[in-house]
C-alpha atoms as a PDB file:
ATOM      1  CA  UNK A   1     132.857 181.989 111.924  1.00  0.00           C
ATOM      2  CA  UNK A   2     129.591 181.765 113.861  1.00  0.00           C
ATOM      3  CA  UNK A   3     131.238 183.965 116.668  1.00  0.00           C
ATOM      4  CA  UNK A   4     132.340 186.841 114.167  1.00  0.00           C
ATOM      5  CA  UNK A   5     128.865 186.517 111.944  1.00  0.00           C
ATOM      6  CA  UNK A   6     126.817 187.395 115.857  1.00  0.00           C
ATOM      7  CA  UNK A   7     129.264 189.910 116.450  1.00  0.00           C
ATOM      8  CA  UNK A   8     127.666 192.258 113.619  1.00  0.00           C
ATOM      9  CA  UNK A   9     124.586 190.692 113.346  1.00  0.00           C
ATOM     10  CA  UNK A  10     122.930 189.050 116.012  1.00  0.00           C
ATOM     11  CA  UNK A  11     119.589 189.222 115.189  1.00  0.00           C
ATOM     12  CA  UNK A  12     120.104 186.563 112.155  1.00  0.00           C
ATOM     13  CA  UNK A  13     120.228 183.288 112.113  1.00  0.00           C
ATOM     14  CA  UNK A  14     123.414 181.076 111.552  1.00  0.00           C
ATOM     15  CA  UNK A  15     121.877 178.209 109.872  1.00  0.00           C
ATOM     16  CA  UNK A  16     122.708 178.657 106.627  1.00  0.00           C
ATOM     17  CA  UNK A  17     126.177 179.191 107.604  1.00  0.00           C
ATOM     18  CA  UNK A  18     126.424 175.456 108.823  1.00  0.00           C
ATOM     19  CA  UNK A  19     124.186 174.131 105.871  1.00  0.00           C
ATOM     20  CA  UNK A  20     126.857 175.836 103.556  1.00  0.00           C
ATOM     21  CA  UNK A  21     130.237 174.315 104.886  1.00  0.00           C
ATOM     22  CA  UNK A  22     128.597 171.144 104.950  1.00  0.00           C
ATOM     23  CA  UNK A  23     127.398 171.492 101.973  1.00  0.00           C
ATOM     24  CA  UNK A  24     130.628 172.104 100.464  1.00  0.00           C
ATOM     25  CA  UNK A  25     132.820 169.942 102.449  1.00  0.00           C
ATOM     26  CA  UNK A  26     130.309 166.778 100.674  1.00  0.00           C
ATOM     27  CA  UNK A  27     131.271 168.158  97.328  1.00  0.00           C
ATOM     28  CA  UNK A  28     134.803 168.207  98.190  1.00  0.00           C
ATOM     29  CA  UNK A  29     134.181 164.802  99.217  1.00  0.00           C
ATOM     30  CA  UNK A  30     132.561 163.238  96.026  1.00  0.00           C
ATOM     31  CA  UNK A  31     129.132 163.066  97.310  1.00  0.00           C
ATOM     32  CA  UNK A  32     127.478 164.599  94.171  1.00  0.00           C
ATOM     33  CA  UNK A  33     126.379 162.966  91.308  1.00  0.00           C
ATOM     34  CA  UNK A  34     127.853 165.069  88.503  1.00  0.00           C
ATOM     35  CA  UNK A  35     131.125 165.829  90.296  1.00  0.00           C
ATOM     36  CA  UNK A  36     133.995 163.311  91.822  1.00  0.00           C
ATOM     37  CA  UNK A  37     135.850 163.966  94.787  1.00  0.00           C
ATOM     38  CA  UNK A  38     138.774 166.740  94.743  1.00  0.00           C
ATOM     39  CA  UNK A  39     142.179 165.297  93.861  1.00  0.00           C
ATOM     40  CA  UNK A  40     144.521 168.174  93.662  1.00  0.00           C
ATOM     41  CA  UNK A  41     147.154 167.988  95.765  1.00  0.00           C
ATOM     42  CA  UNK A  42     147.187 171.674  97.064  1.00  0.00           C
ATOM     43  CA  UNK A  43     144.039 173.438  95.910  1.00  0.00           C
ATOM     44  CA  UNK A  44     141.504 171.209  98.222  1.00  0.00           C
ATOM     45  CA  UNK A  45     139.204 171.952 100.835  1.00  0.00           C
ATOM     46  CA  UNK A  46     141.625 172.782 103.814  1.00  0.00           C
ATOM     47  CA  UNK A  47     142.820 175.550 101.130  1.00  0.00           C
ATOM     48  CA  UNK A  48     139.136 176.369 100.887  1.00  0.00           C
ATOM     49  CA  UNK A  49     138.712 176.923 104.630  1.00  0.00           C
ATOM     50  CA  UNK A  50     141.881 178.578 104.857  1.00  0.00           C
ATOM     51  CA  UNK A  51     140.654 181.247 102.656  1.00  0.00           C
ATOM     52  CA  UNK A  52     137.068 181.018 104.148  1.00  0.00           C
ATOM     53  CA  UNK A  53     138.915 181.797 107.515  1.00  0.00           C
ATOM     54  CA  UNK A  54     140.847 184.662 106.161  1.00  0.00           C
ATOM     55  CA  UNK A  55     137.707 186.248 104.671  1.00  0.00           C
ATOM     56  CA  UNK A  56     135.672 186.209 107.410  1.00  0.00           C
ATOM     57  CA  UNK A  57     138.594 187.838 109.737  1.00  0.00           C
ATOM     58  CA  UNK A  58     139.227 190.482 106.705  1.00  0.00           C
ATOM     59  CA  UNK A  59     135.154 191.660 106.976  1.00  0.00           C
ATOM     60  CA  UNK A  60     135.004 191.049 110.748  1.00  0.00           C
ATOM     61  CA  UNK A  61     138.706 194.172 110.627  1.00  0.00           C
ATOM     62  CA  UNK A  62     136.536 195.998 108.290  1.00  0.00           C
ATOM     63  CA  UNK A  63     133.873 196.297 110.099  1.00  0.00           C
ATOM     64  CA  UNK A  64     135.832 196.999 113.203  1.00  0.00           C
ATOM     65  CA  UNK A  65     137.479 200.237 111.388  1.00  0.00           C
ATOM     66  CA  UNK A  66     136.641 203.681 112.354  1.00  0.00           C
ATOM     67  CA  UNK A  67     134.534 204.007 108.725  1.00  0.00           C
ATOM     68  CA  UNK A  68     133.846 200.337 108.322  1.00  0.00           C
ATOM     69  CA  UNK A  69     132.206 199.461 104.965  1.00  0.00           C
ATOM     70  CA  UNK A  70     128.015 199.481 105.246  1.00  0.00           C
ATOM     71  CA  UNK A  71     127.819 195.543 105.136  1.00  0.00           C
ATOM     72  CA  UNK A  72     124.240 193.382 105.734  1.00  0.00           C
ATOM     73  CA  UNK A  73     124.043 190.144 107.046  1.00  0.00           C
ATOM     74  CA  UNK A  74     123.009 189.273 103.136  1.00  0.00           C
ATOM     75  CA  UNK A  75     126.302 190.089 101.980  1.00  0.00           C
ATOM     76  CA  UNK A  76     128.524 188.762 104.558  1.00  0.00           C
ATOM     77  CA  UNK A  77     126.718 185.605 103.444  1.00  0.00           C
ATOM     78  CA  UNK A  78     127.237 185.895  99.537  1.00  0.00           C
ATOM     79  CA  UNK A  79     131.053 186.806 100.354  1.00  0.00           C
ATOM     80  CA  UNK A  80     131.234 183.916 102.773  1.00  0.00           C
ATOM     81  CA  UNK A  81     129.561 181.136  99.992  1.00  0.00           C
ATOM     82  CA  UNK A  82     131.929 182.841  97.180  1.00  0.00           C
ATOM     83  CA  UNK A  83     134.921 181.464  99.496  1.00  0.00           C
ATOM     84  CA  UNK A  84     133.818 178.156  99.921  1.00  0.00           C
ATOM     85  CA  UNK A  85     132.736 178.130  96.294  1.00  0.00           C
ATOM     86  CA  UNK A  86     136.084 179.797  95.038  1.00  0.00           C
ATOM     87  CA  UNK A  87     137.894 176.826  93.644  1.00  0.00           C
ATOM     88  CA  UNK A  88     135.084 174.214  92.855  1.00  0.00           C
ATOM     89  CA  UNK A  89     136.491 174.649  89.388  1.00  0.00           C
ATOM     90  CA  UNK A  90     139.589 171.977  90.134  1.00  0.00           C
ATOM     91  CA  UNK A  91     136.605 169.181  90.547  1.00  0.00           C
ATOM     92  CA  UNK A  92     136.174 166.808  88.047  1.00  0.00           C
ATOM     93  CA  UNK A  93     133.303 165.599  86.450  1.00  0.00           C
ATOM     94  CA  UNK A  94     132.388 161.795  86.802  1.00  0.00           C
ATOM     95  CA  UNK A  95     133.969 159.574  84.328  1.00  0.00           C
ATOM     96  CA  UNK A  96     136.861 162.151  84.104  1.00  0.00           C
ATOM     97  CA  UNK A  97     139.636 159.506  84.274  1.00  0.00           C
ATOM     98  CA  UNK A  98     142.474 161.596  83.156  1.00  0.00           C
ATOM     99  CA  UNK A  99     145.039 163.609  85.163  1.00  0.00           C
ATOM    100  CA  UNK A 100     143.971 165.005  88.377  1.00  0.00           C
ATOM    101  CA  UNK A 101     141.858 168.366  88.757  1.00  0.00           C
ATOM    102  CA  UNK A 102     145.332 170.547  88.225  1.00  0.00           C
ATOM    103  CA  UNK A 103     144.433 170.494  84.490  1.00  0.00           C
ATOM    104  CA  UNK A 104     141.785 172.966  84.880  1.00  0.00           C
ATOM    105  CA  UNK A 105     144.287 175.846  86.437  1.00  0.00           C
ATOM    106  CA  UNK A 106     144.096 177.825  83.853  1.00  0.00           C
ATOM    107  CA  UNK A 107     140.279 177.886  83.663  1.00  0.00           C
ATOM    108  CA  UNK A 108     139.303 177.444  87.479  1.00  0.00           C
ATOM    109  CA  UNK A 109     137.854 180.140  88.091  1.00  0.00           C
ATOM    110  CA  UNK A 110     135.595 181.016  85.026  1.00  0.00           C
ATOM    111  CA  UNK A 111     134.527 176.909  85.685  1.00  0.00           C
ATOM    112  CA  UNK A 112     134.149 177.746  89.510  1.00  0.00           C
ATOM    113  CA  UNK A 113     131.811 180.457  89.104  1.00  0.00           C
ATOM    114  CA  UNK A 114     129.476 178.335  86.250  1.00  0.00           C
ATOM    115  CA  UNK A 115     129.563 175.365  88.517  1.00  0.00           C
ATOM    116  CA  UNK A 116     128.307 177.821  91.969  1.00  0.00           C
ATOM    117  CA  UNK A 117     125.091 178.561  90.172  1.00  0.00           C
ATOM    118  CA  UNK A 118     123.573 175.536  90.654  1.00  0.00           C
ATOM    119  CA  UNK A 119     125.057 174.878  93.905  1.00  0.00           C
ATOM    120  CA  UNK A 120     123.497 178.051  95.439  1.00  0.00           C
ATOM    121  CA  UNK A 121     120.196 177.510  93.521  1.00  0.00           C
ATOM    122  CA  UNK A 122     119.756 174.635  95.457  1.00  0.00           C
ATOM    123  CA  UNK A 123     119.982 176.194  98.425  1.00  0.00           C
ATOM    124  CA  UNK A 124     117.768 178.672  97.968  1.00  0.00           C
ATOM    125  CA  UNK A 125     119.549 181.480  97.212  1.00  0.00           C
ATOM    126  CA  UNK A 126     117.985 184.023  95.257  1.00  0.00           C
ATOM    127  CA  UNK A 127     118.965 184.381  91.709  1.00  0.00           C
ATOM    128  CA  UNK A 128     120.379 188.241  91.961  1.00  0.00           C
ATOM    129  CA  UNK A 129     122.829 187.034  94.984  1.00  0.00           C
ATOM    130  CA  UNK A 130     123.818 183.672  92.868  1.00  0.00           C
ATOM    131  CA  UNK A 131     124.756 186.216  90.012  1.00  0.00           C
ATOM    132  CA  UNK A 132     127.278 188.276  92.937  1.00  0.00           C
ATOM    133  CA  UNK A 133     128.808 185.268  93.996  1.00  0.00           C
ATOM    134  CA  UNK A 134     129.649 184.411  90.587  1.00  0.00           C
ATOM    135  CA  UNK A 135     130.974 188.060  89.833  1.00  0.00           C
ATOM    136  CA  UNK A 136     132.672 188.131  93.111  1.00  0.00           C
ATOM    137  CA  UNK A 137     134.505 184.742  92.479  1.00  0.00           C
ATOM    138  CA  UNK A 138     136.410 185.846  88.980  1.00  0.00           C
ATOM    139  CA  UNK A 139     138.487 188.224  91.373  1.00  0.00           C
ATOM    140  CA  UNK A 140     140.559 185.207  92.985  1.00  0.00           C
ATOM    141  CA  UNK A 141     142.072 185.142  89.079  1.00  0.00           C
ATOM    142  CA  UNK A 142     145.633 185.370  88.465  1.00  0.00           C
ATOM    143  CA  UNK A 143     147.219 187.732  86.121  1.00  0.00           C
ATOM    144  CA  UNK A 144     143.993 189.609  84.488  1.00  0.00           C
ATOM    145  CA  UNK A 145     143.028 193.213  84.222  1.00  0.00           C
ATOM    146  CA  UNK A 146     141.328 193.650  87.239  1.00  0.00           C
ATOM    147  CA  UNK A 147     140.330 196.782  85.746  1.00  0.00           C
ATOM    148  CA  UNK A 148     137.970 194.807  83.382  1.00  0.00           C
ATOM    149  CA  UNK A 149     136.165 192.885  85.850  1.00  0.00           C
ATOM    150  CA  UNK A 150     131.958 193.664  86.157  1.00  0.00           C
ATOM    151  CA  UNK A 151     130.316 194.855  89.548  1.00  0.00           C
ATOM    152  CA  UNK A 152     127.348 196.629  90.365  1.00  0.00           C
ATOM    153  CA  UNK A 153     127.996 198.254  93.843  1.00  0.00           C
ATOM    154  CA  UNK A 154     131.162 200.057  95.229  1.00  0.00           C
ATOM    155  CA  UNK A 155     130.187 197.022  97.994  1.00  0.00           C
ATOM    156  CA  UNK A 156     130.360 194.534  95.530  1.00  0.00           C
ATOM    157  CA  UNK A 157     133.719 195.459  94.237  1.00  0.00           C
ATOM    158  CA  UNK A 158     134.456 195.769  97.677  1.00  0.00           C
ATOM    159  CA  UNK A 159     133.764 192.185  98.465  1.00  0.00           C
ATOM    160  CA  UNK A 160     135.422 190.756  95.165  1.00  0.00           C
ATOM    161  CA  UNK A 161     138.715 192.700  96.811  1.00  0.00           C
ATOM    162  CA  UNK A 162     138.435 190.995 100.125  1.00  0.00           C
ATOM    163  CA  UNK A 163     137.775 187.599  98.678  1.00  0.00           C
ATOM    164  CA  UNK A 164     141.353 188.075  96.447  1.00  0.00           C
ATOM    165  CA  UNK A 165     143.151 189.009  99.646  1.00  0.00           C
ATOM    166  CA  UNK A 166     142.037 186.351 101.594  1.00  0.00           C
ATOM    167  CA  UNK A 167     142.778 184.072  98.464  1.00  0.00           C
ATOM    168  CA  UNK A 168     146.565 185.199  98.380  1.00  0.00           C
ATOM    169  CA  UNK A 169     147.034 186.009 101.971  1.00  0.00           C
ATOM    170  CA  UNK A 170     145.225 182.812 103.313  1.00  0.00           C
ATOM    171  CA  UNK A 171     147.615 180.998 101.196  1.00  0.00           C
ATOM    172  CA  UNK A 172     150.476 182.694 101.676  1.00  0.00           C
ATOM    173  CA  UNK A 173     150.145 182.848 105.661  1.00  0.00           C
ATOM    174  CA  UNK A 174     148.904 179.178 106.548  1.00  0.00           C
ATOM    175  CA  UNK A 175     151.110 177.393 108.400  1.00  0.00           C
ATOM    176  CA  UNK A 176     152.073 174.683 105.899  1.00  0.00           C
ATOM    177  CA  UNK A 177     152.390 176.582 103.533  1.00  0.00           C
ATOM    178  CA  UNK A 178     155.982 176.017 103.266  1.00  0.00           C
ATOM    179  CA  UNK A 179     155.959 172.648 103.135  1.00  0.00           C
ATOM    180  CA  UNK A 180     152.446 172.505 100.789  1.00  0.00           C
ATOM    181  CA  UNK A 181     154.751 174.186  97.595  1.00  0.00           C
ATOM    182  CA  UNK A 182     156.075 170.909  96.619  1.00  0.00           C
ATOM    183  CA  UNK A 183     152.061 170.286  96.029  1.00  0.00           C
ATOM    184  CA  UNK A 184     151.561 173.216  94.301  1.00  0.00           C
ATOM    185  CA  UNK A 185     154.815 172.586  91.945  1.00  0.00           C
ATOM    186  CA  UNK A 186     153.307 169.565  91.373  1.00  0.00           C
ATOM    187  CA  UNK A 187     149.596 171.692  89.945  1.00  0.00           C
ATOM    188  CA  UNK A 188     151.543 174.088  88.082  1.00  0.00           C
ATOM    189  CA  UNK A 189     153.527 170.993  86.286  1.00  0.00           C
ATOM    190  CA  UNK A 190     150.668 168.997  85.613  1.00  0.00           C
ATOM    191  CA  UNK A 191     148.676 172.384  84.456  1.00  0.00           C
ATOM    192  CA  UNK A 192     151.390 173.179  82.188  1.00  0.00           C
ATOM    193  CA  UNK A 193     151.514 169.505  80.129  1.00  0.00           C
ATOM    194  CA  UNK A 194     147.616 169.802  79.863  1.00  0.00           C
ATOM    195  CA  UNK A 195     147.840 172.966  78.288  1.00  0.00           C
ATOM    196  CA  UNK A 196     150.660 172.305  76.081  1.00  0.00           C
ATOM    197  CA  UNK A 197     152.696 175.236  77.243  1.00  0.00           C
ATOM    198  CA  UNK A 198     156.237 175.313  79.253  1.00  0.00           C
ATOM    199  CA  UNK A 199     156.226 174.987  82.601  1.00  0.00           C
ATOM    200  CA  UNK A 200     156.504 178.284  84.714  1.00  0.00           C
ATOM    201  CA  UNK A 201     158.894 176.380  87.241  1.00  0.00           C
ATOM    202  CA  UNK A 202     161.078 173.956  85.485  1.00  0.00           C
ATOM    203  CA  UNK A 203     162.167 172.287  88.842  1.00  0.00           C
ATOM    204  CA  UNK A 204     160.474 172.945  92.724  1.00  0.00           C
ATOM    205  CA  UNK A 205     163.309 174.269  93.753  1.00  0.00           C
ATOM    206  CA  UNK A 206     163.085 177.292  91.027  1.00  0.00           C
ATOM    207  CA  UNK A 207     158.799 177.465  92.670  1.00  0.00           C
ATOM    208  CA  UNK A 208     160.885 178.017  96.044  1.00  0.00           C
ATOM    209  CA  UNK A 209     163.124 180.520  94.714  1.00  0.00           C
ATOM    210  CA  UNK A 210     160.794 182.588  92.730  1.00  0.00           C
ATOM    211  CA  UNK A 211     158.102 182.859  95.911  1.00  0.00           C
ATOM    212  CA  UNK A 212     159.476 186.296  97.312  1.00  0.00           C
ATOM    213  CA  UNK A 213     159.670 187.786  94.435  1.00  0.00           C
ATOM    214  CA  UNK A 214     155.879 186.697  93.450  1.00  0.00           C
ATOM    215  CA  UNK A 215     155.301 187.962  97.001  1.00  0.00           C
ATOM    216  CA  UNK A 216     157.052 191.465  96.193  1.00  0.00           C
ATOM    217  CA  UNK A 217     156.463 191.953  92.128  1.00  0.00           C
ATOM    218  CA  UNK A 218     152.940 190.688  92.329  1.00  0.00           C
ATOM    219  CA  UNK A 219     151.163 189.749  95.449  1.00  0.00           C
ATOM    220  CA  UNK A 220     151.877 193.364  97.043  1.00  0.00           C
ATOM    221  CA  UNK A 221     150.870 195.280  94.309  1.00  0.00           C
ATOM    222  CA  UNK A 222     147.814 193.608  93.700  1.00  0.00           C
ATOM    223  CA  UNK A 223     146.638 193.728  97.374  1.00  0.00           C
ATOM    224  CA  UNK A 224     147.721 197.128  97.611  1.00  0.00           C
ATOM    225  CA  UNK A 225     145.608 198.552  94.135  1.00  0.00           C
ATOM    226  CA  UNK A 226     143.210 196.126  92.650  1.00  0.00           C
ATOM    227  CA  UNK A 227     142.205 195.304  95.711  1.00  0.00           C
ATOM    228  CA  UNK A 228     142.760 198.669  97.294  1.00  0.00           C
ATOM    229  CA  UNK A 229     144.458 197.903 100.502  1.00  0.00           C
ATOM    230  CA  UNK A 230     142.087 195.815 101.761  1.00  0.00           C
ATOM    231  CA  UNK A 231     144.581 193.751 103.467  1.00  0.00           C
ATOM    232  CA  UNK A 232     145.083 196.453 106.376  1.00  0.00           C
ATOM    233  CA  UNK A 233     142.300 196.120 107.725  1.00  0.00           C
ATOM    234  CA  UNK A 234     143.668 192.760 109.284  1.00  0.00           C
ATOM    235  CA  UNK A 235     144.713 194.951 111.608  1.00  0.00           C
ATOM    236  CA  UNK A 236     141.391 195.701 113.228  1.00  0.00           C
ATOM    237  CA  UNK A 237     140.671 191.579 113.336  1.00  0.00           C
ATOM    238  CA  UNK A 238     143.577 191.011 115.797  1.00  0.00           C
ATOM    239  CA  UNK A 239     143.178 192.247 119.225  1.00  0.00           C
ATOM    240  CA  UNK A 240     146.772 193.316 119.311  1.00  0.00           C
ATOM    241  CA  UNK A 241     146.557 195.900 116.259  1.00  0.00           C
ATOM    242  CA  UNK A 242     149.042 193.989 114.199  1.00  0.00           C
ATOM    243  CA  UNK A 243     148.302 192.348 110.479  1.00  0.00           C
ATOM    244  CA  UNK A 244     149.469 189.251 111.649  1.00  0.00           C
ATOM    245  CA  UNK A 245     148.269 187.532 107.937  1.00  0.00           C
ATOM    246  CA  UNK A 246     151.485 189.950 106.214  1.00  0.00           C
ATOM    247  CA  UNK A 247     153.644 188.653 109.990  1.00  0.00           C
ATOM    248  CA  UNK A 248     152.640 185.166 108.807  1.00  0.00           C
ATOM    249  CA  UNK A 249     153.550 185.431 104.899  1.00  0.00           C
ATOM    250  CA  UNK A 250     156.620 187.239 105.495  1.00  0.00           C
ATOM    251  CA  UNK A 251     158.106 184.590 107.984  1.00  0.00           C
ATOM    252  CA  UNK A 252     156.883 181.701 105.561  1.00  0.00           C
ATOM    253  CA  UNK A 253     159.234 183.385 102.801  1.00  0.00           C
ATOM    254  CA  UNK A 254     162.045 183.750 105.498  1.00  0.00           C
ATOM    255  CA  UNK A 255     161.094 179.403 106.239  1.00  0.00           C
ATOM    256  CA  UNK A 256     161.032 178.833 102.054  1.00  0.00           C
ATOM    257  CA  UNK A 257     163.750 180.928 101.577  1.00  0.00           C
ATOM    258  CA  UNK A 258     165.362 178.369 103.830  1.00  0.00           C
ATOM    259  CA  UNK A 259     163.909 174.994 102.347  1.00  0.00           C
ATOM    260  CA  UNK A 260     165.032 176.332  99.023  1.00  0.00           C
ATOM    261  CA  UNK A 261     168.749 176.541 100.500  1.00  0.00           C
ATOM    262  CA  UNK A 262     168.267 173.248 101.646  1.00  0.00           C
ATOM    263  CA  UNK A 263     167.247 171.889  97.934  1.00  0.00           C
ATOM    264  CA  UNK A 264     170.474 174.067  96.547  1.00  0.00           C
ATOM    265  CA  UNK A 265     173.044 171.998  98.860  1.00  0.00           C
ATOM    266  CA  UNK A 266     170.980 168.762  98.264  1.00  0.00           C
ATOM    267  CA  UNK A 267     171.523 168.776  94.453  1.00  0.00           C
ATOM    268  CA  UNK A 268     175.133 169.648  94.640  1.00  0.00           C
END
């Protein structure tokens, strides 16, 4: 991340980058005195990084395109603490003895963006950037009208897009991803009970089955208009010209499309 930050601005200094993933990483880890440690099984701080990672290659495309977006070394910085700050919503408070941090799915991301406020303030940041994270960090949400969502700047929106692609597509593309959805099953499940509704998978296997067509009926079309295409500029990241985040999703759905055969003959 260093590496990419230097590449565009090399005049500024990188210390705040390593203040904030260390920062982070101890809140992940329970060293805070309001919050305990994170105990969802998918949503934790390698998912964090994952979409930290992906953000930082999206901006580092953008800027690489022939009309790259007119970024400062301020804002790569606010869009780089709204990833690490993304999903401190699953954290429990202390004292918080029931269920695991899954229960708060539904209400992550509103919680997330309260609890960055006083995260950044301690650093430092100023109030008017704390206020952009938090705006920034309500575009990871599932299923709203995007249309709805606040910004001030066409840069602004343009952030809150990057940070949703690099939520979905940093997922989507890790590596263990695949094997991580029996994790996530286990989230949804858990999320479901808390809230009292029916689960949206009744069984993994039916989480394994209904991936490519979340990828196709939902994922796509949000990348390609809420968030305006964003994704593509991937492209400009790699030094082969090729988005290899949509290479990576698309053979994870060939590898789950797979597993879920495997669960079929399994249960037979």
């Amino acid at each position: 991340m260093r590496g990419l930050f230097r590449a565009h601005f090399s005049l500024d200094d990188t210390g705040w980058l390593d203040a904030l993933f260390s920062r982070t990483a101890s809140y992940f880890e329970g060293n805070h005195p309001s919050y305990q440690a994170c105990d969802t099984k998918y949503h934790d701080f390698q998912h964090t990084c994952e979409v930290t990672t992906a953000l930082v290659r999206l901006i580092d495309g953008s800027l690489r395109e022939p009309e790259p977006w007119p970024l400062q070394a301020s804002e790569f910085r606010i869009a780089v603490s709204a990833a690490l700050l993304h999903d401190l919503g699953y954290l429990k408070e202390r004292g918080d003895k029931k269920g695991t941090g899954a229960k708060f799915t539904a209400t992550h991301v509103s919680r997330g963006a309260q609890m960055a406020g006083p995260f950044l303030k301690e650093t430092g940041m100023a109030d008017a950037d704390i206020e952009t994270v938090q705006r920034i960090i309500q575009w990871t949400a599932v299923n709203i009208d995007f249309a709805s969502l606040p910004y001030r700047s066409l840069v602004e929106r343009f952030l809150g897009g990057a940070l949703g692609t690099s939520d979905l597509l940093g997922q989507m593309a890790a590596p263990s991803y695949p094997r991580r959805l029996y994790a996530l099953y286990d989230e949804f499940l858990e999320a479901a009970h808390h809230s009292g509704v029916k689960p949206m998978f009744e069984t993994p296997a039916d989480l394994f089955r209904g991936s490519r067509g979340f990828y196709i009926h939902y994922a796509m079309p949000v990348l390609e208009n809420a968030y305006r295409g964003i994704f593509n500029a991937f492209a400009s990241h790699f030094p082969d010209g090729q988005n290899h985040y949509i290479l990576r999703a698309e053979d994870n759905l060939e590898e789950i499309g797979r597993l879920a055969g495997e669960i079929a003959l399994a249960q037979r």
